[in-house]
N, C-alpha and C. Protein backbone atom coordinates (compact mmCIF):
# COMPACT_ATOMS: atom_id res chain seq x y z
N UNK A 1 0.85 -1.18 0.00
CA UNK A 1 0.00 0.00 0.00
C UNK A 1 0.90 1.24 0.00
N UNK A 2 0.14 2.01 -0.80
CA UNK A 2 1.31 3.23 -1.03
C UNK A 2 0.15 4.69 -0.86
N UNK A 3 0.60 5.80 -0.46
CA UNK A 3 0.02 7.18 0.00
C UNK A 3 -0.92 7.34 -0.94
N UNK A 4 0.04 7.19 -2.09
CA UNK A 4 -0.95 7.79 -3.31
C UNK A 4 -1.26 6.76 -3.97
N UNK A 5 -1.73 5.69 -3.70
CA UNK A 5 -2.36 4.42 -4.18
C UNK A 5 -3.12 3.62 -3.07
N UNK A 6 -3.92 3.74 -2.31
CA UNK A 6 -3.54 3.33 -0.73
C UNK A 6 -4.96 2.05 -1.13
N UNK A 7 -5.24 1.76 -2.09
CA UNK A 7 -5.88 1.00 -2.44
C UNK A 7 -5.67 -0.62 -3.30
N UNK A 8 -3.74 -0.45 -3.61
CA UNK A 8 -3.45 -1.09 -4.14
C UNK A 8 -3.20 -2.96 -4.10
N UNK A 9 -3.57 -2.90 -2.66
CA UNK A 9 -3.47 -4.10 -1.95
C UNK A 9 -4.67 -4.97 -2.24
N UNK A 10 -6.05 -4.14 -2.45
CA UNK A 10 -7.12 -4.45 -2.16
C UNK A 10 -7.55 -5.61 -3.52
N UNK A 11 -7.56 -7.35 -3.30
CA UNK A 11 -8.50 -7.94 -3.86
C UNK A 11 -9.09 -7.53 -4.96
N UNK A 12 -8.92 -7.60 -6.26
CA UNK A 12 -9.52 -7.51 -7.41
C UNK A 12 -9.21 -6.01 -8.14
N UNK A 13 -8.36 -5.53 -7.17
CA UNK A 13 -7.62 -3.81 -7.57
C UNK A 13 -7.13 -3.80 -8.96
N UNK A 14 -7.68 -3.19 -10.02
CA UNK A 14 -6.93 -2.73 -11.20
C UNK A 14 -6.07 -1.87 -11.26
N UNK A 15 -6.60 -0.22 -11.64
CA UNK A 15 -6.21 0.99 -11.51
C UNK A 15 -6.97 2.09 -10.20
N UNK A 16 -6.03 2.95 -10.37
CA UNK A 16 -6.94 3.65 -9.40
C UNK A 16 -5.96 5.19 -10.20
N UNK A 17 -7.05 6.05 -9.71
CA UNK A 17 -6.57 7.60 -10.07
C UNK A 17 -7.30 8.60 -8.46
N UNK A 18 -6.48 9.67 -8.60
CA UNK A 18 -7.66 10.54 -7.19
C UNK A 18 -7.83 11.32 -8.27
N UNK A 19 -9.35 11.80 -8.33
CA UNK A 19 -10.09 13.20 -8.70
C UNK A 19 -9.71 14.25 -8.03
N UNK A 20 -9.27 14.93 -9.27
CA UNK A 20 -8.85 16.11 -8.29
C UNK A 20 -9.46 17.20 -7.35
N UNK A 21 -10.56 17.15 -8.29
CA UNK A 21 -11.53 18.50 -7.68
C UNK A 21 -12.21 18.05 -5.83
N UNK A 22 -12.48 16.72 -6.02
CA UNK A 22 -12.69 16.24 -4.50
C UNK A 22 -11.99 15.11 -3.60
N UNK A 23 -10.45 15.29 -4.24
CA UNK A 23 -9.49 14.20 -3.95
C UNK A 23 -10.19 13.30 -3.43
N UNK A 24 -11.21 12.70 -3.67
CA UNK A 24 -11.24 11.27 -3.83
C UNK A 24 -10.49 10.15 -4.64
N UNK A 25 -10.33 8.98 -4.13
CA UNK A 25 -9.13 8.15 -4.81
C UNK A 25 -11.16 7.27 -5.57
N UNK A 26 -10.93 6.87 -7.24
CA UNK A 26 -11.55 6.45 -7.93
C UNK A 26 -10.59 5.23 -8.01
N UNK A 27 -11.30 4.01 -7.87
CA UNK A 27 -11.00 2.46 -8.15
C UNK A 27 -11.65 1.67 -9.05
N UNK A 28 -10.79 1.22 -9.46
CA UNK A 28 -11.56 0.33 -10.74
C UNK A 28 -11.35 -1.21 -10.18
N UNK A 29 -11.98 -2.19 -9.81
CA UNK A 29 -11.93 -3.58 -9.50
C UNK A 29 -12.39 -4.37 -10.34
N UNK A 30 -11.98 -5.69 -10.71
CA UNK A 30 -12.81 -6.76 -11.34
C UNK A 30 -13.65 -7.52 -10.17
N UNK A 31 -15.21 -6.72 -10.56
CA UNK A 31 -16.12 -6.60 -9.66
C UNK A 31 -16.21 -8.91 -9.09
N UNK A 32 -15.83 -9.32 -9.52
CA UNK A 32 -16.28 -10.80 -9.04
C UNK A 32 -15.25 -11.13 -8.39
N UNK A 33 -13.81 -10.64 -8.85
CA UNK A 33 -13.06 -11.28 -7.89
C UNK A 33 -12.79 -10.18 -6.21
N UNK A 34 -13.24 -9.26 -6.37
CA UNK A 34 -13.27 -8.13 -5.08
C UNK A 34 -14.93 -8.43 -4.75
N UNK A 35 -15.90 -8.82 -5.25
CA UNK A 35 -16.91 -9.63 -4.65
C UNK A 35 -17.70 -8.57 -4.59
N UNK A 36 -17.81 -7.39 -5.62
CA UNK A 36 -18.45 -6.19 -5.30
C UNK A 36 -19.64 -6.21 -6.29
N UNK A 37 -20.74 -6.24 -5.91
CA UNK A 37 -22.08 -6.03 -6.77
C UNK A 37 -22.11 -4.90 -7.55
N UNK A 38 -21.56 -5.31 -9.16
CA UNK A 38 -21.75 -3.89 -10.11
C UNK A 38 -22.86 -4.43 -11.45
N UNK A 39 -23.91 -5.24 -10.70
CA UNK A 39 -25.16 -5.54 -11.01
C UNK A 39 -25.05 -6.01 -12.72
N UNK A 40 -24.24 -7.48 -12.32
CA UNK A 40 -23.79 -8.09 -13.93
C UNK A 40 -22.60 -7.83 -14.32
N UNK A 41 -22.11 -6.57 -14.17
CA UNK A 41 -21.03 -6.35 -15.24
C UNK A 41 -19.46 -6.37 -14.59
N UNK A 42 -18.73 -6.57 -15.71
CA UNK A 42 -17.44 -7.15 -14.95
C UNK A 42 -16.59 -6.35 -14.37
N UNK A 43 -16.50 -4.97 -14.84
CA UNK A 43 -15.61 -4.41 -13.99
C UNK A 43 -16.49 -3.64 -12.94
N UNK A 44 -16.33 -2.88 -11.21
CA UNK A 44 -17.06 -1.79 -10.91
C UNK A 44 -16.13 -1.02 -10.36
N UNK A 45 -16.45 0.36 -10.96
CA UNK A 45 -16.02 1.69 -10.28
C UNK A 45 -16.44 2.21 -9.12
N UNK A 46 -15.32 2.73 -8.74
CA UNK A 46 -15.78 3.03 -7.16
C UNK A 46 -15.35 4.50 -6.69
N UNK A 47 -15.76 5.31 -5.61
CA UNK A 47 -15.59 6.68 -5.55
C UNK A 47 -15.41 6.03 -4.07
N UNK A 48 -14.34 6.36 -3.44
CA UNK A 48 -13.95 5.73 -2.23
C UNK A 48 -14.21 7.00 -0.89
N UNK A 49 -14.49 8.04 -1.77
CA UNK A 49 -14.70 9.31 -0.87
C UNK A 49 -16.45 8.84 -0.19
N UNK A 50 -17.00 8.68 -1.27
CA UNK A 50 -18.56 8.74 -1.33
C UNK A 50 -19.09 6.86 -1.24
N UNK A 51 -18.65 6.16 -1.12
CA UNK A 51 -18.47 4.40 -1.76
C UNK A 51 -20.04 4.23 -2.58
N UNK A 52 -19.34 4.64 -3.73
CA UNK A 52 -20.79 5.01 -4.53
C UNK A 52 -19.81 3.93 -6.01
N UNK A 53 -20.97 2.83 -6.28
CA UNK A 53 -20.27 1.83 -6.97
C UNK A 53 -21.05 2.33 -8.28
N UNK A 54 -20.24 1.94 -9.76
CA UNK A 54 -20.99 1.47 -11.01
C UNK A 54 -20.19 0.79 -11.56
N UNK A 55 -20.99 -0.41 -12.01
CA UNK A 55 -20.74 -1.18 -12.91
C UNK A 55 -20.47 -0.70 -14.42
N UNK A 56 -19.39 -1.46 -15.56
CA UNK A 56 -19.17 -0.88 -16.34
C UNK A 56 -18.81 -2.71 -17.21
N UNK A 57 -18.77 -2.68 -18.21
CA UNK A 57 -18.77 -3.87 -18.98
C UNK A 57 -17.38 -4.34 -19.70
N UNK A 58 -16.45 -2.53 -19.83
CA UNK A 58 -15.37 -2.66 -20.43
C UNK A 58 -14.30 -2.29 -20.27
N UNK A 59 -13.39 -2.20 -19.90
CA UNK A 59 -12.30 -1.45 -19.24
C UNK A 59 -12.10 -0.06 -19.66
N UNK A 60 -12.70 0.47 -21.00
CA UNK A 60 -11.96 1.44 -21.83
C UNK A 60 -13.02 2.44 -21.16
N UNK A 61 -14.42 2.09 -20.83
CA UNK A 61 -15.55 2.80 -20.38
C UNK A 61 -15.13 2.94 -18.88
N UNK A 62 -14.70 2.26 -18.29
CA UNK A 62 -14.04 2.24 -16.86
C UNK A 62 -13.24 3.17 -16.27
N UNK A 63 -12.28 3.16 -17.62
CA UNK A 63 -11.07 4.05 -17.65
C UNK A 63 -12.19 5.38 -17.75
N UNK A 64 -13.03 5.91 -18.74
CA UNK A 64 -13.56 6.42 -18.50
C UNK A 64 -14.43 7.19 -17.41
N UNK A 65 -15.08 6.49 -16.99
CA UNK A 65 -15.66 7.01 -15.56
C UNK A 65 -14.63 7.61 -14.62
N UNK A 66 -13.54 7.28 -14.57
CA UNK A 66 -12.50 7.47 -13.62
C UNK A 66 -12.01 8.71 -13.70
N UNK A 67 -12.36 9.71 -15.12
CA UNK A 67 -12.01 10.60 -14.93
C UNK A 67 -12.87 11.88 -15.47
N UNK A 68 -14.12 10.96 -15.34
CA UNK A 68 -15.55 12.05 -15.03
C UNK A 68 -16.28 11.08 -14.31
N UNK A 69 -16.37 12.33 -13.02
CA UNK A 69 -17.37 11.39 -11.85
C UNK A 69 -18.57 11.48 -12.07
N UNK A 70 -19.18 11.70 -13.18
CA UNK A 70 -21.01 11.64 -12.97
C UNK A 70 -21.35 10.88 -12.25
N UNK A 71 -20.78 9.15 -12.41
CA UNK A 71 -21.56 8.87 -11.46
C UNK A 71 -21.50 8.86 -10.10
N UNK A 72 -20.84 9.35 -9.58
CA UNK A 72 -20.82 9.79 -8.14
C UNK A 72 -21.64 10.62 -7.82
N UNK A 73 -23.43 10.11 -7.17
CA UNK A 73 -24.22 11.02 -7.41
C UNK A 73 -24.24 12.23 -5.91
N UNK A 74 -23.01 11.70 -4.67
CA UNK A 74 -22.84 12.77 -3.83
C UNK A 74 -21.70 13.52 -4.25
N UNK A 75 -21.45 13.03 -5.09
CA UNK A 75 -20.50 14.16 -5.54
C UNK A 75 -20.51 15.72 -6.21
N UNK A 76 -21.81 14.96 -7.54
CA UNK A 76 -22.22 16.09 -8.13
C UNK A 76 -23.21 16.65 -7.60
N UNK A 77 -24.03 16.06 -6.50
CA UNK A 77 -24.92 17.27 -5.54
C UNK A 77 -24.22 17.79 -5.03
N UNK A 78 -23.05 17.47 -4.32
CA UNK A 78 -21.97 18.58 -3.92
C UNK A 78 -21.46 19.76 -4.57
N UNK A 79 -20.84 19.43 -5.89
CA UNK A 79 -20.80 19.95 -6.78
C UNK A 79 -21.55 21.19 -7.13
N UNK A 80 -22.80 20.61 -7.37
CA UNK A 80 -24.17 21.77 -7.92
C UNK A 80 -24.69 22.69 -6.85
N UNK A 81 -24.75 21.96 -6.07
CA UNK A 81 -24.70 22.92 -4.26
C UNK A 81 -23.90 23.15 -3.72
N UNK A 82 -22.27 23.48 -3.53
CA UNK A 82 -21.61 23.94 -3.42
C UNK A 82 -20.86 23.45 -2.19
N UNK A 83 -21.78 22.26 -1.24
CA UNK A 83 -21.98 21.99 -0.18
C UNK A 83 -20.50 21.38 0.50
């Protein structure tokens, strides 16, 4: 486990990046072998600030999410409310 990876140890760990705007660390797991319900699909993203999961089917879409949090839906009410 490392400062700026502090997730790397973790069971089914791919990549991980932190968002900058709410340094949250974003994880990408292969949702069956980390045992995480991303409802069917094989990889799930994770917002470790908020533990707000989505499932994603492909790595390239994965990679994606990771560096727009839409779906982190306390994030972007944060976001939009300033909160």
């Amino acid at each position: 486990m490392s400062k700026r990876k502090p997730h790397n140890n973790d069971v089914g760990y791919i990549p991980e990046r932190i968002f900058s705007p709410s340094r949250a660390h974003i994880v990408i797991y292969a949702a069956q072998d980390a045992e995480i319900d991303a409802g069917g699909d094989k990889y799930a993203v994770v917002c470790s600030k908020h533990s707000t999961v989505c499932g994603e089917t492909s790595m390239p879409r994965a990679r994606i999410l990771m560096k727009y949090l839409q779906f982190c839906e306390e994030y972007m009410a944060s976001r939009n409310h300033n909160i």
